[in-house]
C-alpha atoms as a PDB file:
ATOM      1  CA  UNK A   1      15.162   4.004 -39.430  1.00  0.00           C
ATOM      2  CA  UNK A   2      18.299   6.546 -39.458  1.00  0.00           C
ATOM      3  CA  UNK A   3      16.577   8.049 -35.960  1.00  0.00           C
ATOM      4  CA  UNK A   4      16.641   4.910 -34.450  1.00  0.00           C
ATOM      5  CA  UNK A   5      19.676   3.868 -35.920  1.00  0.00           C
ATOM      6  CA  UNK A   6      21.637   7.652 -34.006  1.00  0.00           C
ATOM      7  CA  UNK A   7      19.344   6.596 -30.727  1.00  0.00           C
ATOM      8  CA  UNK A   8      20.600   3.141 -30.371  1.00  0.00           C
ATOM      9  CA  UNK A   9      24.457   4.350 -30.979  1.00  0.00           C
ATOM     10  CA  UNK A  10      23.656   7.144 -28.349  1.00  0.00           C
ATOM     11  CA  UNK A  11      22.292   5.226 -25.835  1.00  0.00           C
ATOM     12  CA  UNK A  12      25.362   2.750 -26.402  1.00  0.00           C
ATOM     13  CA  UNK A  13      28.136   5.279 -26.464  1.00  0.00           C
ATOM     14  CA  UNK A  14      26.154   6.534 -22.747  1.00  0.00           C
ATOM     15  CA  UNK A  15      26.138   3.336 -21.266  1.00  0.00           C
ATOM     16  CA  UNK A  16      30.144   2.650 -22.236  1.00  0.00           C
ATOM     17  CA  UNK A  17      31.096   6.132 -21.005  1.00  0.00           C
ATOM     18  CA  UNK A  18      28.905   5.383 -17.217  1.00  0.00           C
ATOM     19  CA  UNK A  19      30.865   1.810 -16.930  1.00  0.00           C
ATOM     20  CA  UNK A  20      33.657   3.568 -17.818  1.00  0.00           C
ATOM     21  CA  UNK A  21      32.933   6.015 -14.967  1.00  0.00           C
ATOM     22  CA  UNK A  22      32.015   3.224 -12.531  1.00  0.00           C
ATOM     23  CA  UNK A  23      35.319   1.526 -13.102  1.00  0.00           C
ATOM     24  CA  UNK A  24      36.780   4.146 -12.579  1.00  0.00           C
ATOM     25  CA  UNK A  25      35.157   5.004  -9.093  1.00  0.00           C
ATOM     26  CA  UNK A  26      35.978   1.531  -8.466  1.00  0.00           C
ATOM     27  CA  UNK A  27      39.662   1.236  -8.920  1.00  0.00           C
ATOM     28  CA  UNK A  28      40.026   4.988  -7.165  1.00  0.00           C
ATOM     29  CA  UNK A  29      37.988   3.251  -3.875  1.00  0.00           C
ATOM     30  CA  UNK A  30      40.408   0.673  -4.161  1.00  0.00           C
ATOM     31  CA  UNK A  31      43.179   2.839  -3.986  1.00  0.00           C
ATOM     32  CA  UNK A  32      42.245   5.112  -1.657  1.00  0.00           C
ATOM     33  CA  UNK A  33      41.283   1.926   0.849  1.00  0.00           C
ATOM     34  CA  UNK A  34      44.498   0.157  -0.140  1.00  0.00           C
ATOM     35  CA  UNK A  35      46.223   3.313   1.192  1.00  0.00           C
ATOM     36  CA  UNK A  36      44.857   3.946   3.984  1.00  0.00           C
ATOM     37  CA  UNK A  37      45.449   0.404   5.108  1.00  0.00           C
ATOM     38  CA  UNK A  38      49.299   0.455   4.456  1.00  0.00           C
ATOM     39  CA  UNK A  39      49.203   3.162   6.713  1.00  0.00           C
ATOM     40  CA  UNK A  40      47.508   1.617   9.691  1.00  0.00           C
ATOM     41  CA  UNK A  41      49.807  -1.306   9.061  1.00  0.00           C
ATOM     42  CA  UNK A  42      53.197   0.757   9.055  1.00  0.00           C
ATOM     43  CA  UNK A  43      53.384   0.404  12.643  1.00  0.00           C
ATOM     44  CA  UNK A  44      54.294  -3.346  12.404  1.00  0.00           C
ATOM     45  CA  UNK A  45      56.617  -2.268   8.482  1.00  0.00           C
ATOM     46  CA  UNK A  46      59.701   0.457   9.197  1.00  0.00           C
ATOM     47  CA  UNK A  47      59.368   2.166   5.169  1.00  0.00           C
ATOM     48  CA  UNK A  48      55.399   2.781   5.819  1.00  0.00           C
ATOM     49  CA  UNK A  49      55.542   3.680   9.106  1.00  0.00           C
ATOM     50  CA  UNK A  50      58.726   6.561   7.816  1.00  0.00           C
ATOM     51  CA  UNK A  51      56.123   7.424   4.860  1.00  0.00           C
ATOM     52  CA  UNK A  52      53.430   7.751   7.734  1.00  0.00           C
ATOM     53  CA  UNK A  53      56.460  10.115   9.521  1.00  0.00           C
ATOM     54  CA  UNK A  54      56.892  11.946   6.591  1.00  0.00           C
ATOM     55  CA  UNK A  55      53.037  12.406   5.186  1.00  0.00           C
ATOM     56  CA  UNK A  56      52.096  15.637   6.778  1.00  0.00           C
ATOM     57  CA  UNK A  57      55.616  17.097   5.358  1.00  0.00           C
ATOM     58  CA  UNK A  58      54.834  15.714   2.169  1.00  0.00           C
ATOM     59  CA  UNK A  59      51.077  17.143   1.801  1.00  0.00           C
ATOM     60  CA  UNK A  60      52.330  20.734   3.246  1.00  0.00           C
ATOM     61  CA  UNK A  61      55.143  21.153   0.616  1.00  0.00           C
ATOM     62  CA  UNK A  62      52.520  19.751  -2.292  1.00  0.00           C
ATOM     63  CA  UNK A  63      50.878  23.011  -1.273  1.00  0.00           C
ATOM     64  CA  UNK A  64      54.049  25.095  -2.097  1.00  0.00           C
ATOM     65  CA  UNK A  65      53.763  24.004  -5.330  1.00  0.00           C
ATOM     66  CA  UNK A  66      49.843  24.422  -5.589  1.00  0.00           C
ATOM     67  CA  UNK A  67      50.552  27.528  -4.398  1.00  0.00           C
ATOM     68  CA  UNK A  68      53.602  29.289  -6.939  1.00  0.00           C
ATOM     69  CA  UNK A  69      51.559  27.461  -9.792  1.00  0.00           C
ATOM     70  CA  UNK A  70      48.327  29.222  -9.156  1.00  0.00           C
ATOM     71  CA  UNK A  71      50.118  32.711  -8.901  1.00  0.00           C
ATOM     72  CA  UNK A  72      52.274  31.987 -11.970  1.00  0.00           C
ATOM     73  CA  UNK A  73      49.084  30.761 -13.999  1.00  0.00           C
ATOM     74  CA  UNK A  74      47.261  34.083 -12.463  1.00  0.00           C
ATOM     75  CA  UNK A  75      50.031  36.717 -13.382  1.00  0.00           C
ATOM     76  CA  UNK A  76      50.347  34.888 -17.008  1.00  0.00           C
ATOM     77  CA  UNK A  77      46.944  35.029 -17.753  1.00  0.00           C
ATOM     78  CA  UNK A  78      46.437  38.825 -16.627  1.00  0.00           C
ATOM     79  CA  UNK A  79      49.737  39.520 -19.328  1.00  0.00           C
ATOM     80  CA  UNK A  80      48.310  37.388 -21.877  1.00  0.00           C
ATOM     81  CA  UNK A  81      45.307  38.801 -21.543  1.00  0.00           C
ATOM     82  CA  UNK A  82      47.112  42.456 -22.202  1.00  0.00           C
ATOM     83  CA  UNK A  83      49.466  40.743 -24.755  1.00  0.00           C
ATOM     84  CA  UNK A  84      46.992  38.711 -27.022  1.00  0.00           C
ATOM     85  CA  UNK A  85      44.950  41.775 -28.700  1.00  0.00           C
ATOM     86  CA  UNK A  86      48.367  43.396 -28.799  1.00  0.00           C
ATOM     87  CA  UNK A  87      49.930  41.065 -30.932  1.00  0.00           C
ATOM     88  CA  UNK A  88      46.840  42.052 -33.150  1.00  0.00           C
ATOM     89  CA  UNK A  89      47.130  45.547 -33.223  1.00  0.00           C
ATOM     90  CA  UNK A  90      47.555  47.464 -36.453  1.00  0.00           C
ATOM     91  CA  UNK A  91      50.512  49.429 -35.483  1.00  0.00           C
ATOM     92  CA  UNK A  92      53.673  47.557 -36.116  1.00  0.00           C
ATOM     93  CA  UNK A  93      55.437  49.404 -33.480  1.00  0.00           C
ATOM     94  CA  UNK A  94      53.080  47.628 -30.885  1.00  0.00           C
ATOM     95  CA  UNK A  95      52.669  43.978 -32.560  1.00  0.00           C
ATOM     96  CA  UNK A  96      56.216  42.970 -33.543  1.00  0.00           C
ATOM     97  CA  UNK A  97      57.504  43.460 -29.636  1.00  0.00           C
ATOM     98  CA  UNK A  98      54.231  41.612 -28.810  1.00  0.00           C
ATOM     99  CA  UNK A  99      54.910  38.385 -30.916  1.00  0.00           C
ATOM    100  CA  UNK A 100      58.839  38.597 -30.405  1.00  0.00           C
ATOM    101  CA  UNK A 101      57.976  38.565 -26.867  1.00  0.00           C
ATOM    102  CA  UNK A 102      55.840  35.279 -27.256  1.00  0.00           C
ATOM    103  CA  UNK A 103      57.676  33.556 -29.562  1.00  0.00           C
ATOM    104  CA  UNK A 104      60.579  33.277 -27.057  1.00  0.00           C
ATOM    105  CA  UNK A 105      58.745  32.789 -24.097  1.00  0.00           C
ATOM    106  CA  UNK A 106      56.825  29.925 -25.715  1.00  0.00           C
ATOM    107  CA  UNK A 107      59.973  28.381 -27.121  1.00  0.00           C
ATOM    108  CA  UNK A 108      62.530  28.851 -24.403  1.00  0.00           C
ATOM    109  CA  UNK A 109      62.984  25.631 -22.080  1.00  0.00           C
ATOM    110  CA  UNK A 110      60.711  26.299 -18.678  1.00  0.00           C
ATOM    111  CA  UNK A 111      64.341  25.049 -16.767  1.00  0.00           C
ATOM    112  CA  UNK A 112      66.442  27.560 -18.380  1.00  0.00           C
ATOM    113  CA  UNK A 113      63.908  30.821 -17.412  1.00  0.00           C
ATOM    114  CA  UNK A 114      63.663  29.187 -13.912  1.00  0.00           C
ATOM    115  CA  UNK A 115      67.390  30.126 -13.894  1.00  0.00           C
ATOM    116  CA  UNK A 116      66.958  33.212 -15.337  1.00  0.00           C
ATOM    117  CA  UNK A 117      64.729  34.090 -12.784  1.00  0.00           C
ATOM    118  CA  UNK A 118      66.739  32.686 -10.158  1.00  0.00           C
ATOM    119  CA  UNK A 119      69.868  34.812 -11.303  1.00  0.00           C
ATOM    120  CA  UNK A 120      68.788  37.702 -13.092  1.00  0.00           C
ATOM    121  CA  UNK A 121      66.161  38.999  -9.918  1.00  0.00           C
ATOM    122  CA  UNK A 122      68.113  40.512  -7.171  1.00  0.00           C
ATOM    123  CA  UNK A 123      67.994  38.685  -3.705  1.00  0.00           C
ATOM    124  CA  UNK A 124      66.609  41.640  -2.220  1.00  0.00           C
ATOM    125  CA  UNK A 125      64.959  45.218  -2.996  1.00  0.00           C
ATOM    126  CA  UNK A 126      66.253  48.104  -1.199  1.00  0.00           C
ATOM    127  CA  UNK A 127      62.702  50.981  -1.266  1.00  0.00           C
ATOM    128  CA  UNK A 128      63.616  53.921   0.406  1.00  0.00           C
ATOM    129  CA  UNK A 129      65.436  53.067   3.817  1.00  0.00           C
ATOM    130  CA  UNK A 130      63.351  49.266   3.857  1.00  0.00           C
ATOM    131  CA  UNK A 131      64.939  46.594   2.693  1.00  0.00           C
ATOM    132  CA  UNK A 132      62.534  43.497   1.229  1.00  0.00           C
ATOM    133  CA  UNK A 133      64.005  39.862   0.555  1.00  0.00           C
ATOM    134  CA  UNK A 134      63.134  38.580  -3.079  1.00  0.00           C
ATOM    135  CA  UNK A 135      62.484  35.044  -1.898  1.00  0.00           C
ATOM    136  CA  UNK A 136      63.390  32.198  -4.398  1.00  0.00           C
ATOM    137  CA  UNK A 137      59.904  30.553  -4.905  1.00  0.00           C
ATOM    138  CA  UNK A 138      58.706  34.149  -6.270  1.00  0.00           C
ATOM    139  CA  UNK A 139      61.429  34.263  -8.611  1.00  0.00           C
ATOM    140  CA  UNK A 140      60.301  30.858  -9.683  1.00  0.00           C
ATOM    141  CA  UNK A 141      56.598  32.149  -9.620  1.00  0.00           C
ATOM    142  CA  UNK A 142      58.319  34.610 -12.144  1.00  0.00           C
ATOM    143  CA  UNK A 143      59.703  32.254 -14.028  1.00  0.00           C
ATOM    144  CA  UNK A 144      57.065  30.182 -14.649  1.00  0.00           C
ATOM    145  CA  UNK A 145      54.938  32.940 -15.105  1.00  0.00           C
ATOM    146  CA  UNK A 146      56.776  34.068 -18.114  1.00  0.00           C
ATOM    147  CA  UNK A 147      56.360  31.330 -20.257  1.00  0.00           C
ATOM    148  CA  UNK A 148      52.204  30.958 -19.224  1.00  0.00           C
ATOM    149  CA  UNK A 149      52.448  34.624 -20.394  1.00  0.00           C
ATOM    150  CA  UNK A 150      53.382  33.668 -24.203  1.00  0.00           C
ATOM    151  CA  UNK A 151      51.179  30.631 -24.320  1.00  0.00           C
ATOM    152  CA  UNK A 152      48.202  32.035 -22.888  1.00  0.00           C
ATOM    153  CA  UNK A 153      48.403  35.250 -25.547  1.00  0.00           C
ATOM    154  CA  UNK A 154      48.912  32.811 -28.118  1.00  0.00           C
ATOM    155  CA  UNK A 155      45.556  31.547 -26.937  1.00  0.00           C
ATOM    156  CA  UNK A 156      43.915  34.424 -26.409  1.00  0.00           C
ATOM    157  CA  UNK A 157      44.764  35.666 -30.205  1.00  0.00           C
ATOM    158  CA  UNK A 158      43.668  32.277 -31.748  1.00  0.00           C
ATOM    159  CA  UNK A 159      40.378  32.435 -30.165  1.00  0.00           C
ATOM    160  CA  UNK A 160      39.842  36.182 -31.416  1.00  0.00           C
ATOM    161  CA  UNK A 161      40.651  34.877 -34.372  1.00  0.00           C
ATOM    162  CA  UNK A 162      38.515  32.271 -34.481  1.00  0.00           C
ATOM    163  CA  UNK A 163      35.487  34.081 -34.644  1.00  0.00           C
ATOM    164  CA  UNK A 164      34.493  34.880 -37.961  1.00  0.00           C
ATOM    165  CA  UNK A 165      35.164  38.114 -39.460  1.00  0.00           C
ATOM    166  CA  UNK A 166      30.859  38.525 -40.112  1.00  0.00           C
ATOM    167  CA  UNK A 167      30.821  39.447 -36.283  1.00  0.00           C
ATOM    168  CA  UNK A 168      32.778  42.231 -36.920  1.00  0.00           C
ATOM    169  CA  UNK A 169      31.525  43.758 -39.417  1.00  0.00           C
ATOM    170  CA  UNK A 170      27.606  43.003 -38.445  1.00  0.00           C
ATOM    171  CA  UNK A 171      28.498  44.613 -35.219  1.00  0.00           C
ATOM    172  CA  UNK A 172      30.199  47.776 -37.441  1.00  0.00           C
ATOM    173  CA  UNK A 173      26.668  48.193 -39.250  1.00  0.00           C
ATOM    174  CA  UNK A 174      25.148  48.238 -35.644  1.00  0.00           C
ATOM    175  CA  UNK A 175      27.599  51.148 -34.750  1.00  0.00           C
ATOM    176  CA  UNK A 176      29.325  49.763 -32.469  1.00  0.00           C
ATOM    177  CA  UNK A 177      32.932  50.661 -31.961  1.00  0.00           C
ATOM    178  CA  UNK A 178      36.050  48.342 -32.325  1.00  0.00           C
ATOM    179  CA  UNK A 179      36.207  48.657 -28.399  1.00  0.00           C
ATOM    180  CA  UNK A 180      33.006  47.370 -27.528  1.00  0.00           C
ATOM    181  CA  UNK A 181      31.997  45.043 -30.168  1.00  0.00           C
ATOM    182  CA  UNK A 182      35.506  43.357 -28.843  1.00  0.00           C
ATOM    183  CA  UNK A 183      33.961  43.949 -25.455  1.00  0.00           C
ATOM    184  CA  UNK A 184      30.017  42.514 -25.624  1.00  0.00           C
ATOM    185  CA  UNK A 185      30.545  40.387 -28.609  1.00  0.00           C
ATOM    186  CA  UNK A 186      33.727  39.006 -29.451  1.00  0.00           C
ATOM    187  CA  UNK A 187      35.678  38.573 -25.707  1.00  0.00           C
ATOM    188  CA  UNK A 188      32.285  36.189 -24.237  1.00  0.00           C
ATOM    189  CA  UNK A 189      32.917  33.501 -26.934  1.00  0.00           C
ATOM    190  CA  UNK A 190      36.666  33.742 -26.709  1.00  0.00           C
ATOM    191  CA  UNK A 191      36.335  32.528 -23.147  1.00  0.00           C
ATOM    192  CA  UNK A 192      34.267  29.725 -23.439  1.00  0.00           C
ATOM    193  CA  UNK A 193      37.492  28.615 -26.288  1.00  0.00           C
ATOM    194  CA  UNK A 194      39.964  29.502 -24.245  1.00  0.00           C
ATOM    195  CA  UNK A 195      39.081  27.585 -20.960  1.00  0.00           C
ATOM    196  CA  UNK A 196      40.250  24.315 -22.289  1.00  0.00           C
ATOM    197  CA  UNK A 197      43.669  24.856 -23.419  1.00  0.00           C
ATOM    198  CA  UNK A 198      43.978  27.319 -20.223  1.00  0.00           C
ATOM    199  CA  UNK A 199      43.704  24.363 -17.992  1.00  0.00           C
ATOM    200  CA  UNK A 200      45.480  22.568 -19.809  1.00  0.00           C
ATOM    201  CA  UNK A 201      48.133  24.905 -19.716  1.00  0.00           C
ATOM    202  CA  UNK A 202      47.873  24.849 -16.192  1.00  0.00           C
ATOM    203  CA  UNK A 203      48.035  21.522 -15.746  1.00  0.00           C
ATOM    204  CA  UNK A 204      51.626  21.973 -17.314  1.00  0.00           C
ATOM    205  CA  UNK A 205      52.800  24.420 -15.153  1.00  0.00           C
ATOM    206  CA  UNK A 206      51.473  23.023 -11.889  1.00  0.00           C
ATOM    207  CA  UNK A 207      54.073  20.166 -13.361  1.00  0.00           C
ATOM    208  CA  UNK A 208      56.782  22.093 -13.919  1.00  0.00           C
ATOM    209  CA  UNK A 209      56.679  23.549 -10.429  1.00  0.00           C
ATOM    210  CA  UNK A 210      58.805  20.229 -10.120  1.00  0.00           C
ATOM    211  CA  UNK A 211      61.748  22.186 -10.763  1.00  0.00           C
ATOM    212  CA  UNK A 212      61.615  24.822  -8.227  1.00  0.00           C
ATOM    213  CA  UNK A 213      63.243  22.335  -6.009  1.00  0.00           C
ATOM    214  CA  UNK A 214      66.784  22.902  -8.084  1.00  0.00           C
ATOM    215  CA  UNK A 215      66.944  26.010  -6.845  1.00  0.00           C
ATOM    216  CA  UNK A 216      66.663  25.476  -3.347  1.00  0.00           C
ATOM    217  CA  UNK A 217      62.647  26.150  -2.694  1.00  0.00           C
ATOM    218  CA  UNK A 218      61.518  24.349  -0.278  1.00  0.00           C
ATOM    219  CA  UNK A 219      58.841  22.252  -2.408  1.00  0.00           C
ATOM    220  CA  UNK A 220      57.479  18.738  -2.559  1.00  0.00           C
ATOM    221  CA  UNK A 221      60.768  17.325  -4.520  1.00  0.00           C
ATOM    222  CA  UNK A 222      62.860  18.431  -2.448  1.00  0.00           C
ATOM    223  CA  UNK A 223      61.009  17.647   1.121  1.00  0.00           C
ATOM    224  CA  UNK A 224      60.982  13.810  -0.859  1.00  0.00           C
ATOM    225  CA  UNK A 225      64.645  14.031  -1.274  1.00  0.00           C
ATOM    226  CA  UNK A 226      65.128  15.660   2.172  1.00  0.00           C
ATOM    227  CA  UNK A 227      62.655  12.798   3.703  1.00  0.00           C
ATOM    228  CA  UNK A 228      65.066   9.993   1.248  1.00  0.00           C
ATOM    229  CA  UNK A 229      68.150  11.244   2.736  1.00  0.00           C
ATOM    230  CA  UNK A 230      66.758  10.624   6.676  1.00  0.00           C
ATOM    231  CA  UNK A 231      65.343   7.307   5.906  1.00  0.00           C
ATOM    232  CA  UNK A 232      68.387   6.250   3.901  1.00  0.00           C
ATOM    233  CA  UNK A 233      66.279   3.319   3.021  1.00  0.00           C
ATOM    234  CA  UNK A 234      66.353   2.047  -0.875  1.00  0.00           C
ATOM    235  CA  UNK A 235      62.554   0.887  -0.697  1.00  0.00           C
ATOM    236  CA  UNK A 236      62.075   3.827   1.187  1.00  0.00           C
ATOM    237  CA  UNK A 237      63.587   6.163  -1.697  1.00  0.00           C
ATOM    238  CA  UNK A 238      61.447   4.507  -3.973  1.00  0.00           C
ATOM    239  CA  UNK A 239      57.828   4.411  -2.079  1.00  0.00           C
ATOM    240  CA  UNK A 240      58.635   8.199  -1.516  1.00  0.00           C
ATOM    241  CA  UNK A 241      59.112   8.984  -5.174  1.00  0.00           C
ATOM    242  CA  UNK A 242      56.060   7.138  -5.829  1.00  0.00           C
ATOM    243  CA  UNK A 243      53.927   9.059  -3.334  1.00  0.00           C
ATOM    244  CA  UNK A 244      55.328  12.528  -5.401  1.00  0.00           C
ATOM    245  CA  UNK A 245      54.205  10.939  -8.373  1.00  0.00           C
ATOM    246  CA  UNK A 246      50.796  10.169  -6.942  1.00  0.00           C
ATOM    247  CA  UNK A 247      50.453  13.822  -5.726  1.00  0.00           C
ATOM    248  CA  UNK A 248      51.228  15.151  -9.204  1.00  0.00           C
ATOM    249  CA  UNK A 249      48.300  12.729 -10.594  1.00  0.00           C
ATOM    250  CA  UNK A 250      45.928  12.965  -8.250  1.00  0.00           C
ATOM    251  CA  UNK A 251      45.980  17.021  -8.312  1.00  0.00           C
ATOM    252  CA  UNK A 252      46.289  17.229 -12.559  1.00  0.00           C
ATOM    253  CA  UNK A 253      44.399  14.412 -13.459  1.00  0.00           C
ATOM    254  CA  UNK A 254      40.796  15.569 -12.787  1.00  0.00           C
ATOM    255  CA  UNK A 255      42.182  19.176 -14.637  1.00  0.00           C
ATOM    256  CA  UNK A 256      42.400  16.879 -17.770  1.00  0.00           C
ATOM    257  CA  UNK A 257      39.347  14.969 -17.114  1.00  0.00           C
ATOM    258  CA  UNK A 258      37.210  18.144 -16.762  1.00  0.00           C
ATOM    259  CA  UNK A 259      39.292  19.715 -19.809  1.00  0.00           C
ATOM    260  CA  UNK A 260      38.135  17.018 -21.868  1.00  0.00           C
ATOM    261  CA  UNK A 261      34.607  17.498 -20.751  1.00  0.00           C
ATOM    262  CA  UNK A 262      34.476  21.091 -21.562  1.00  0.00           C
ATOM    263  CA  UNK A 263      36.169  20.232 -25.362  1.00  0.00           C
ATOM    264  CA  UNK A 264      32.964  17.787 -25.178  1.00  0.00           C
ATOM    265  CA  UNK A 265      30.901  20.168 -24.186  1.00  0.00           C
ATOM    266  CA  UNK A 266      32.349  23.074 -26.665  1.00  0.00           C
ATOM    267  CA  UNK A 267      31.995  20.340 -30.104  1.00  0.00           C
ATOM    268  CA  UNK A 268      28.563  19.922 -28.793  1.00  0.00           C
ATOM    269  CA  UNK A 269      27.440  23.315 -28.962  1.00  0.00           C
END
């Protein structure tokens, strides 16, 4: 009876989650249509038909930001991926800098090191008799990159950690070395944890990128606020923001849908 019982639950929990789904392929084909028919109607309504001006601005400048938070999330995981074992280490010397290191990154507000950045990074480099600019949305990149550092070592280190200390020593009796017991036995289930808090962590700093427009890159903030200023139409201003807004969702929102598959997938397993 129990059997049945787990079956019947099952097949109910599958059959909310696919109507779930549906609906949800439903209210995105409404969307998308309602779009696309605003646009082919802004010909006859000024704000739609400045938002139909604007679009191809608005799409290229989402791509700045696509673009600093996939090489911020790509230089912080190759340091976190150097700083997590170190912050492990046996040597004192080597783990106190390690944690100190993360500890401020992690807590330090993403605004504030977007200054520091900003400020701290000369404008240019001068190598040998070349001189090469030190444009703002790398020092941003650099920026963000710092904090992804921290967070993604603190991940890194609890997923080591997370694997029970039997591994270890059943790979000792083996003879294998620290080196590659970390290497063939430990690192391959530390990725499978670590994907879904890495995209998550993405997620949050292909958000923040939001801020790069404060110090004057070129991004999809400030091409809105450029585009708001033209217009100088309130309903304008608003649709505008709301298109940003849009962006941001549309781009992070299947990151956390496929995050929480993956955690699914993971408890499963």
């Amino acid at each position: 009876m129990a059997p049945d019982t787990l079956a019947a639950t099952a097949a109910a929990i599958d059959g909310t989650g696919r109507r779930g789904a549906r609906w949800r392929l439903l209210a995105l084909a409404a969307l998308v249509v309602s779009i696309v028919a605003l646009l082919l109607a802004g010909s006859r309504l000024p704000t739609l038909a400045a938002l139909r001006t604007w679009a191809p601005a608005l799409g290229e400048a989402m791509l700045v930001n696509v673009g600093i938070s996939l090489l911020a999330i790509a230089l912080g995981t190759l340091a976190g991926l150097l700083l997590g074992p170190l912050s492990l280490a046996r040597l004192a010397p080597l783990r106190w800098p390690v944690r100190a290191y993360v500890q401020v990154f992690r807590n330090a507000p993403i605004l504030v090191l977007i200054y520091f950045s900003t400020y701290v990074f000369p404008f240019e480099l001068d190598i040998g008799h070349a001189v090469l600019p030190f444009p703002d949305w790398f020092k941003v990149t650099l920026g963000l990159a710092l904090p992804a550092s921290a967070n993604f070592a603190e991940i890194f280190r609890g997923a080591i950690q997370s694997i029970p200390r039997a591994q270890w020593d059943a790979a000792r009796s083996l003879a294998y070395s620290r080196a590659q017991t970390f290497r063939w036995i430990i690192l391959p289930q530390c990725l499978r944890r670590m994907l879904p808090p890495w995209m998550n962590l993405y997620a949050s700093i292909t958000m923040a990128t939001a801020l790069a427009s404060l110090v004057g890159v070129h991004d999809l903030l400030d091409t809105a606020q450029v585009a708001s200023n033209t217009v100088a139409r309130a309903d304008f201003t608003v649709l505008v923001y709301f298109v940003v807004l849009a962006l941001f969702f549309a781009y992070c929102y299947p990151i956390a849908r496929f995050t929480r598959f993956l955690e699914r997938r993971h408890a499963r397993s």
